[in-house]
Protein backbone atom coordinates (compact mmCIF):
# COMPACT_ATOMS: atom_id res chain seq x y z
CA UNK A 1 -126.86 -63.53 271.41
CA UNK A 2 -125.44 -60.78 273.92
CA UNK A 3 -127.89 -59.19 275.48
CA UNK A 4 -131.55 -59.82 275.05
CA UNK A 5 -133.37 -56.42 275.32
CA UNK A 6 -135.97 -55.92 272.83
CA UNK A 7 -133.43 -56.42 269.89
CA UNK A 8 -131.18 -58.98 271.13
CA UNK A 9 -135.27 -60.64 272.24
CA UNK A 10 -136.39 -60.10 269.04
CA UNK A 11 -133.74 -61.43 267.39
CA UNK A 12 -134.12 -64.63 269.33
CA UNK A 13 -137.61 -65.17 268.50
CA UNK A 14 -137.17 -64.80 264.92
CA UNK A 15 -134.51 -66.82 265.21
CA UNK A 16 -136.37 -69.74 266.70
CA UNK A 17 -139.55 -69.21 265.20
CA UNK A 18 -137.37 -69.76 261.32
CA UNK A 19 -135.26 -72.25 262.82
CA UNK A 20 -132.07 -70.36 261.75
CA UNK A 21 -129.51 -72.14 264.00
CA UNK A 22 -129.13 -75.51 265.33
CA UNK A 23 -128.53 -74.18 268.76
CA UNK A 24 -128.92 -70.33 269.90
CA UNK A 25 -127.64 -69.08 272.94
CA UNK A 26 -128.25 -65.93 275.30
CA UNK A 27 -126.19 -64.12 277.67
CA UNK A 28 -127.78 -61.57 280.25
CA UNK A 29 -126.55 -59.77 282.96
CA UNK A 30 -128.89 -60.86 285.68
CA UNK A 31 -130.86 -63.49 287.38
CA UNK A 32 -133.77 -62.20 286.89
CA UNK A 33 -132.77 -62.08 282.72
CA UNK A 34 -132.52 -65.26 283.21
CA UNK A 35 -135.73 -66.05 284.58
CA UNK A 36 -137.58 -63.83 282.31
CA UNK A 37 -135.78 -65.43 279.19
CA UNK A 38 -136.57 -68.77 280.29
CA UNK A 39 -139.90 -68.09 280.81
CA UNK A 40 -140.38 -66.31 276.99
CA UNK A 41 -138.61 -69.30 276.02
CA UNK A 42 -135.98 -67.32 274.45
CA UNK A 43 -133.15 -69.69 273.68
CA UNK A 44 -131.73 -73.48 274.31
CA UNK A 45 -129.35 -71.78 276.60
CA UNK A 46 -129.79 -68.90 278.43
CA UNK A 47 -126.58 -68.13 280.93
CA UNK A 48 -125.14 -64.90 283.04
CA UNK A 49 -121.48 -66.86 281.83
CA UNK A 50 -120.05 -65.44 278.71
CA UNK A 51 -117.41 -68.03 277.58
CA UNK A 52 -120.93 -70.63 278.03
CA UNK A 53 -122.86 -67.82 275.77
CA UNK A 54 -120.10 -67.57 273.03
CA UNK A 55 -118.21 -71.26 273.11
CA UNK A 56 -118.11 -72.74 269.55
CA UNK A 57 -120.29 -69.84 268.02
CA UNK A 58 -120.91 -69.53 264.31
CA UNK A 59 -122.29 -65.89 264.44
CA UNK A 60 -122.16 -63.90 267.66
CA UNK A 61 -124.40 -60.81 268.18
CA UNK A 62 -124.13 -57.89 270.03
CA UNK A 63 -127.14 -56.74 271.11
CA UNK A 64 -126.09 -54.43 274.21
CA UNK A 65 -125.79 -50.59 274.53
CA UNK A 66 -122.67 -49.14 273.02
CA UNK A 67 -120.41 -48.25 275.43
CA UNK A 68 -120.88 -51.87 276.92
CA UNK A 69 -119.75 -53.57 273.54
CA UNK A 70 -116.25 -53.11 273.60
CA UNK A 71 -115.71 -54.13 277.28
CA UNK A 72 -117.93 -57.51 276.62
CA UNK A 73 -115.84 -58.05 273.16
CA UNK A 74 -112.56 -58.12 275.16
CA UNK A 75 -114.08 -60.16 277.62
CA UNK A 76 -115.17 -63.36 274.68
CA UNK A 77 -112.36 -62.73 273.12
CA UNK A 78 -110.26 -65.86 274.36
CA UNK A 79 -113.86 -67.95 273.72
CA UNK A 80 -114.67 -66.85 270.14
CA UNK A 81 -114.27 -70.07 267.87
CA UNK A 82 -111.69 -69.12 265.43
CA UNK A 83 -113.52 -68.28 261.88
CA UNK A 84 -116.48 -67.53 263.90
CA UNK A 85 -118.55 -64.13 262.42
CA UNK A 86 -119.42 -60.90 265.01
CA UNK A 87 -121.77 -58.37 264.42
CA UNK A 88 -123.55 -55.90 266.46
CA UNK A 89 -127.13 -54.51 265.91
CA UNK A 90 -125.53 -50.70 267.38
CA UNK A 91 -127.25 -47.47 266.07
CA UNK A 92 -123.42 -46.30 265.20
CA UNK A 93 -121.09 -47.73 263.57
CA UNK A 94 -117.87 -45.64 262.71
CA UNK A 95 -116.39 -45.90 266.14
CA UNK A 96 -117.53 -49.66 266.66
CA UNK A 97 -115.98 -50.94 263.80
CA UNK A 98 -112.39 -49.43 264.41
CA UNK A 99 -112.88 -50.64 268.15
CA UNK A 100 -114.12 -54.02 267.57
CA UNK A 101 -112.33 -55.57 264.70
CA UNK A 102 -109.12 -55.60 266.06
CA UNK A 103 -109.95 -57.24 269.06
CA UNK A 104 -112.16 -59.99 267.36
CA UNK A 105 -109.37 -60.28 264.62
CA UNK A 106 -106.96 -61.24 267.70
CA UNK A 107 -109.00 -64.28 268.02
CA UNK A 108 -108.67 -65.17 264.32
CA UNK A 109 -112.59 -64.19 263.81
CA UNK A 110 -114.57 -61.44 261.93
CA UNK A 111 -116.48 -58.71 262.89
CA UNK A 112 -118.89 -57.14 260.53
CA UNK A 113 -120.96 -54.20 261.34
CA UNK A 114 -124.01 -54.16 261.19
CA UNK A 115 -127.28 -51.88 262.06
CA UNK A 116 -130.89 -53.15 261.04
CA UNK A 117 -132.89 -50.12 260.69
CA UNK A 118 -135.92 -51.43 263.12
CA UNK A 119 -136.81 -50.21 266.74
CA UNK A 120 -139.60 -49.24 269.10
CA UNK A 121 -139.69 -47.14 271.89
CA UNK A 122 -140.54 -49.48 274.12
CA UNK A 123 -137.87 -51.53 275.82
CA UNK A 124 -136.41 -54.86 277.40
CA UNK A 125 -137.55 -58.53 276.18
CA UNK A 126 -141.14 -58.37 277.16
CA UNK A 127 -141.73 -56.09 274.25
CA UNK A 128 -139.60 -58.07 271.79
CA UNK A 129 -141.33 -59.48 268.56
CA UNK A 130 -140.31 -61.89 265.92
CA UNK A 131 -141.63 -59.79 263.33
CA UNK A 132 -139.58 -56.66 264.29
CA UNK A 133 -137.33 -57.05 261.54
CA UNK A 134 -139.28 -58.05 258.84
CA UNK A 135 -139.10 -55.90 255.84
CA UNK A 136 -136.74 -53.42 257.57
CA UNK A 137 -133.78 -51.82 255.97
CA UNK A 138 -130.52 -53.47 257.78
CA UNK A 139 -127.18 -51.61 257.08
CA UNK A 140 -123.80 -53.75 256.47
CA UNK A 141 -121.17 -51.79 257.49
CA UNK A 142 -117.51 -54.03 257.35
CA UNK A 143 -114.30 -52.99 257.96
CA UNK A 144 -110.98 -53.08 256.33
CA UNK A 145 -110.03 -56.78 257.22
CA UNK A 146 -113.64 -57.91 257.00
CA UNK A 147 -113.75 -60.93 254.62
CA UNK A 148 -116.14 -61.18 251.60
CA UNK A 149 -117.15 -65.06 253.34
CA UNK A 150 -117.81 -63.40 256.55
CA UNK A 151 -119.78 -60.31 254.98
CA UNK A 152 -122.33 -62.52 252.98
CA UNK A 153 -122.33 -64.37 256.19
CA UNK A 154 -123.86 -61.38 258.18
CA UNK A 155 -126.24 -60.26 254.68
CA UNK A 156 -127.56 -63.67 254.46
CA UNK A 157 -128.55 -63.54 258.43
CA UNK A 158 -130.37 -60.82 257.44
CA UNK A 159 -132.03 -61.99 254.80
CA UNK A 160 -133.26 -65.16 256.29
CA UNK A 161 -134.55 -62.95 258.68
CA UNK A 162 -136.99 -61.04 256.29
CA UNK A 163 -134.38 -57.75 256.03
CA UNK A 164 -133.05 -55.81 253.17
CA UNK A 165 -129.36 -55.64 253.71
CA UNK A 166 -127.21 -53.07 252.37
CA UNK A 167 -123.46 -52.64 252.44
CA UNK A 168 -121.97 -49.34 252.68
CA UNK A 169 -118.85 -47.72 254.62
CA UNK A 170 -119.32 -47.06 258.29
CA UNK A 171 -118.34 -43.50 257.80
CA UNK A 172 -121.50 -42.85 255.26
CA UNK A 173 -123.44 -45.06 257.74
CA UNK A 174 -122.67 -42.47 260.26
CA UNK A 175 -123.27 -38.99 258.15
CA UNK A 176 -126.70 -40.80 256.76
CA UNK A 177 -128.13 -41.93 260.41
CA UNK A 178 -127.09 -39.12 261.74
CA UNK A 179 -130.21 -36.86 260.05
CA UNK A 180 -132.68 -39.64 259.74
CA UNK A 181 -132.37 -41.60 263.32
CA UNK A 182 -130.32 -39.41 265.42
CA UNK A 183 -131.49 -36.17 264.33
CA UNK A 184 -135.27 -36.86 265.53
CA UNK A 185 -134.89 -38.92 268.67
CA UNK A 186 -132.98 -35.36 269.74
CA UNK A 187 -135.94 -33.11 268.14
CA UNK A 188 -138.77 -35.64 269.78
CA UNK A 189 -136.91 -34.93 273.25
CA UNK A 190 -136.82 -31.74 273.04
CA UNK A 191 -140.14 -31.12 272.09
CA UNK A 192 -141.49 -33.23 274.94
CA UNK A 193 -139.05 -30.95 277.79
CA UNK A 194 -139.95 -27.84 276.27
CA UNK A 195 -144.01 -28.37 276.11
CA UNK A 196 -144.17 -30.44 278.81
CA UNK A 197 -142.05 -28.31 281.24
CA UNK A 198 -143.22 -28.00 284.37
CA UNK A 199 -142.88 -24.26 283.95
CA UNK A 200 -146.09 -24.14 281.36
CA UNK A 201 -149.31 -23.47 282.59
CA UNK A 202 -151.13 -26.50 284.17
CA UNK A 203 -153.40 -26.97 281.24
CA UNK A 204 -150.80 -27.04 278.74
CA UNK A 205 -150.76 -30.86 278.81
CA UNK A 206 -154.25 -30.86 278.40
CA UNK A 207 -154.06 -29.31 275.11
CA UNK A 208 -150.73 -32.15 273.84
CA UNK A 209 -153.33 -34.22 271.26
CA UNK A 210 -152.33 -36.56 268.09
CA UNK A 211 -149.93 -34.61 266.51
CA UNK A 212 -147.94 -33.75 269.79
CA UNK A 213 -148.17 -37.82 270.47
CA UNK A 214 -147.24 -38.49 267.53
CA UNK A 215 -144.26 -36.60 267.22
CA UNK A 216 -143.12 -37.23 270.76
CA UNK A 217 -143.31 -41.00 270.46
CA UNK A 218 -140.03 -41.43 270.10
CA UNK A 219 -138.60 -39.65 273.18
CA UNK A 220 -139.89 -42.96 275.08
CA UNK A 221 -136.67 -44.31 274.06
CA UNK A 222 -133.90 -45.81 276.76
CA UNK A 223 -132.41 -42.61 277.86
CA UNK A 224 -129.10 -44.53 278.46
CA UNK A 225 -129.15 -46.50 274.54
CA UNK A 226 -129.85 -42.67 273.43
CA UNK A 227 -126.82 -40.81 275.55
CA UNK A 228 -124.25 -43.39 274.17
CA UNK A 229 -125.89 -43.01 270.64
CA UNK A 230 -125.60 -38.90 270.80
CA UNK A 231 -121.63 -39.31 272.41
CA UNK A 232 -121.01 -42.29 269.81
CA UNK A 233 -122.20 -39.72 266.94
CA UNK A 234 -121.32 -36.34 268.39
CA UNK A 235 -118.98 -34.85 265.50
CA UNK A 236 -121.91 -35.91 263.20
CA UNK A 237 -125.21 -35.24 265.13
CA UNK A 238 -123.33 -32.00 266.17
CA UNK A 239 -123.26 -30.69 262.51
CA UNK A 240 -126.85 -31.57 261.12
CA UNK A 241 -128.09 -30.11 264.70
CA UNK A 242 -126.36 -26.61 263.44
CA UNK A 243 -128.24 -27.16 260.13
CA UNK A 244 -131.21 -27.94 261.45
CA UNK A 245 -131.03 -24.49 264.08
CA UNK A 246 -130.56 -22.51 261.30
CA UNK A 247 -133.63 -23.73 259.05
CA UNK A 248 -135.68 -23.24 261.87
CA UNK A 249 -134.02 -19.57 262.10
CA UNK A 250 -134.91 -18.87 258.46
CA UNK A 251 -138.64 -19.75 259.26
CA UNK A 252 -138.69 -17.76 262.66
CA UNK A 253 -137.07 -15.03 260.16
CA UNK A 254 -139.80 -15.41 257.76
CA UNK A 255 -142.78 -15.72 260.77
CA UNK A 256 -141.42 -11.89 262.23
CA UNK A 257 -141.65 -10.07 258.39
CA UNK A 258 -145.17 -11.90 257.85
CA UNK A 259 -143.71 -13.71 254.85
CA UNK A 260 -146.55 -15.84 253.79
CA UNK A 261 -145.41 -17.28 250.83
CA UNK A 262 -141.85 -18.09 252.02
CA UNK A 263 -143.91 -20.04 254.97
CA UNK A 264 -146.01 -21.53 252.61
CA UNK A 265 -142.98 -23.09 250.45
CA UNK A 266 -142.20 -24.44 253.87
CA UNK A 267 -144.97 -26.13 254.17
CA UNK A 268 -145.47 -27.26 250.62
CA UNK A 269 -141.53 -28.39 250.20
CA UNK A 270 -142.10 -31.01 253.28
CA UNK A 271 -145.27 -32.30 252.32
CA UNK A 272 -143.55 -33.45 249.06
CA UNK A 273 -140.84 -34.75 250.05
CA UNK A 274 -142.40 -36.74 252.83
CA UNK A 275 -144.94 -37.93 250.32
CA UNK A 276 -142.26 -38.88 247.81
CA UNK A 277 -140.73 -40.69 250.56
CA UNK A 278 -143.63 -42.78 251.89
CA UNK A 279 -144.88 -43.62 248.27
CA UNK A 280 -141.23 -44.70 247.92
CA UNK A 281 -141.09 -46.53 250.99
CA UNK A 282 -144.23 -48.44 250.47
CA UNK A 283 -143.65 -49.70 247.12
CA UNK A 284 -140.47 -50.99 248.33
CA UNK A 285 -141.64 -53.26 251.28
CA UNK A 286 -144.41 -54.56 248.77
CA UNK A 287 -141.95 -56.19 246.58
């Protein structure tokens, strides 16, 4: 495991508590990483050394922020076991993939893409829970050299993990994530500067209830995870942000002529699909 945040933590715990490797090993940045980890009990081996971390790996997982996985890749390169399997848990996966591959491949290893579909908005390995993964959707996304051995490798990890893998191209990874993750960890932001700006009457707070919780929740995220997420997906997020400006454009539209019905359909349309969705959802995770 590299890095041990609340994925790379989780990961580790569900790890351990399914006994899923013979030996599992962490690599952290810091001292204190290493004290916390030890004291979570988070691995057999928990080290600030990378060759220790990786040496005679099966599976290696990346479990950092994304600009830091290409530097740290280069870095275990010389250590990576040769037929060993990498994958990544990053929230993009286009430019990851076309980075990484190569530079894993030089070590006569794999790398595999993927992206379980999990979170929370909390952060770091205190808030890290065995169950996180459990029942989530977790995207396979290999390359062009990726082997079919080391692909079933990283969908059985999955698996045994209590995931639903599914393989697709990181490209339509990319395009899909980029309306359904990306898309409202932006919108939750912004709605948190705008109504919480300082520039709002004092009592505007006072008046942020459920919904306004509820829709902000998100915007907790790690602001640096999120900035290399946005710059990692830019051409993407960029596009279904100009979508999204001009629905809301059509509804300010319809709001100035008093166009009740075309703000009802609005309302109606979402409440459908979102209902669609969740009834979709839940059967789903029940079977």
């Amino acid at each position: 495991m590299v890095g041990m945040g609340l994925m790379g933590g989780s990961l580790a715990l569900a790890i351990r508590q399914g006994q899923l490797a013979l030996k599992l090993h962490a690599f952290v940045r810091s001292p204190a990483s290493v004290a916390e980890a030890t004291k979570l009990a988070m691995a057999d081996l928990i080290t600030q050394d990378l060759n220790e971390a990786v040496r005679d790996a099966d599976l290696v997982v990346l479990c950092t922020p994304l600009s830091q996985m290409r530097t740290l890749t280069e870095q275990m390169r010389p250590y990576l076991k040769p037929g060993a399997v990498v994958t990544d848990v990053g929230s993009v996966k286009g430019s990851i993939v076309q980075e990484l591959e190569p530079i894993v491949e030089a070590a006569h290893a794999y790398f595999v893409g993927s992206h379980p579909m999990a979170g929370s908005e909390k952060t770091g390995m205190a808030a890290a829970r065995a169950d996180l993964f459990r029942n989530a959707i977790c995207l396979v996304t290999p390359g062009a050299h990726a082997t079919a051995d080391a692909i079933c490798a990283v969908q059985n990890f999955w698996k045994a993990l209590g995931g639903w893998p599914i393989r697709m191209s990181p490209e339509l990874h990319d395009d899909l994530v980029s309306r359904s993750s990306h898309l409202p960890h932006v919108v939750a932001a912004e709605l948190a500067n705008y109504v919480l700006s300082p520039a709002h009457p004092k009592e505007q707070a006072l008046v942020c209830a459920n919904g306004f919780r509820d829709t902000t929740r998100i915007a907790c995220g790690s602001p640096e995870m999120w900035r290399d997420i946005a710059l990692a997906n830019r051409k993407n997020l960029s596009r279904v942000l100009g979508v999204f400006i001009e629905d809301l454009q059509e509804f300010q539209l319809a709001l100035e002529r008093e166009d009740a019905k075309t703000i009802e359909e609005f309302f109606t349309k979402a409440k459908q699909r979102r209902d669609q969705w969740r009834a979709h959802s839940t059967a789903t995770s029940s079977e």
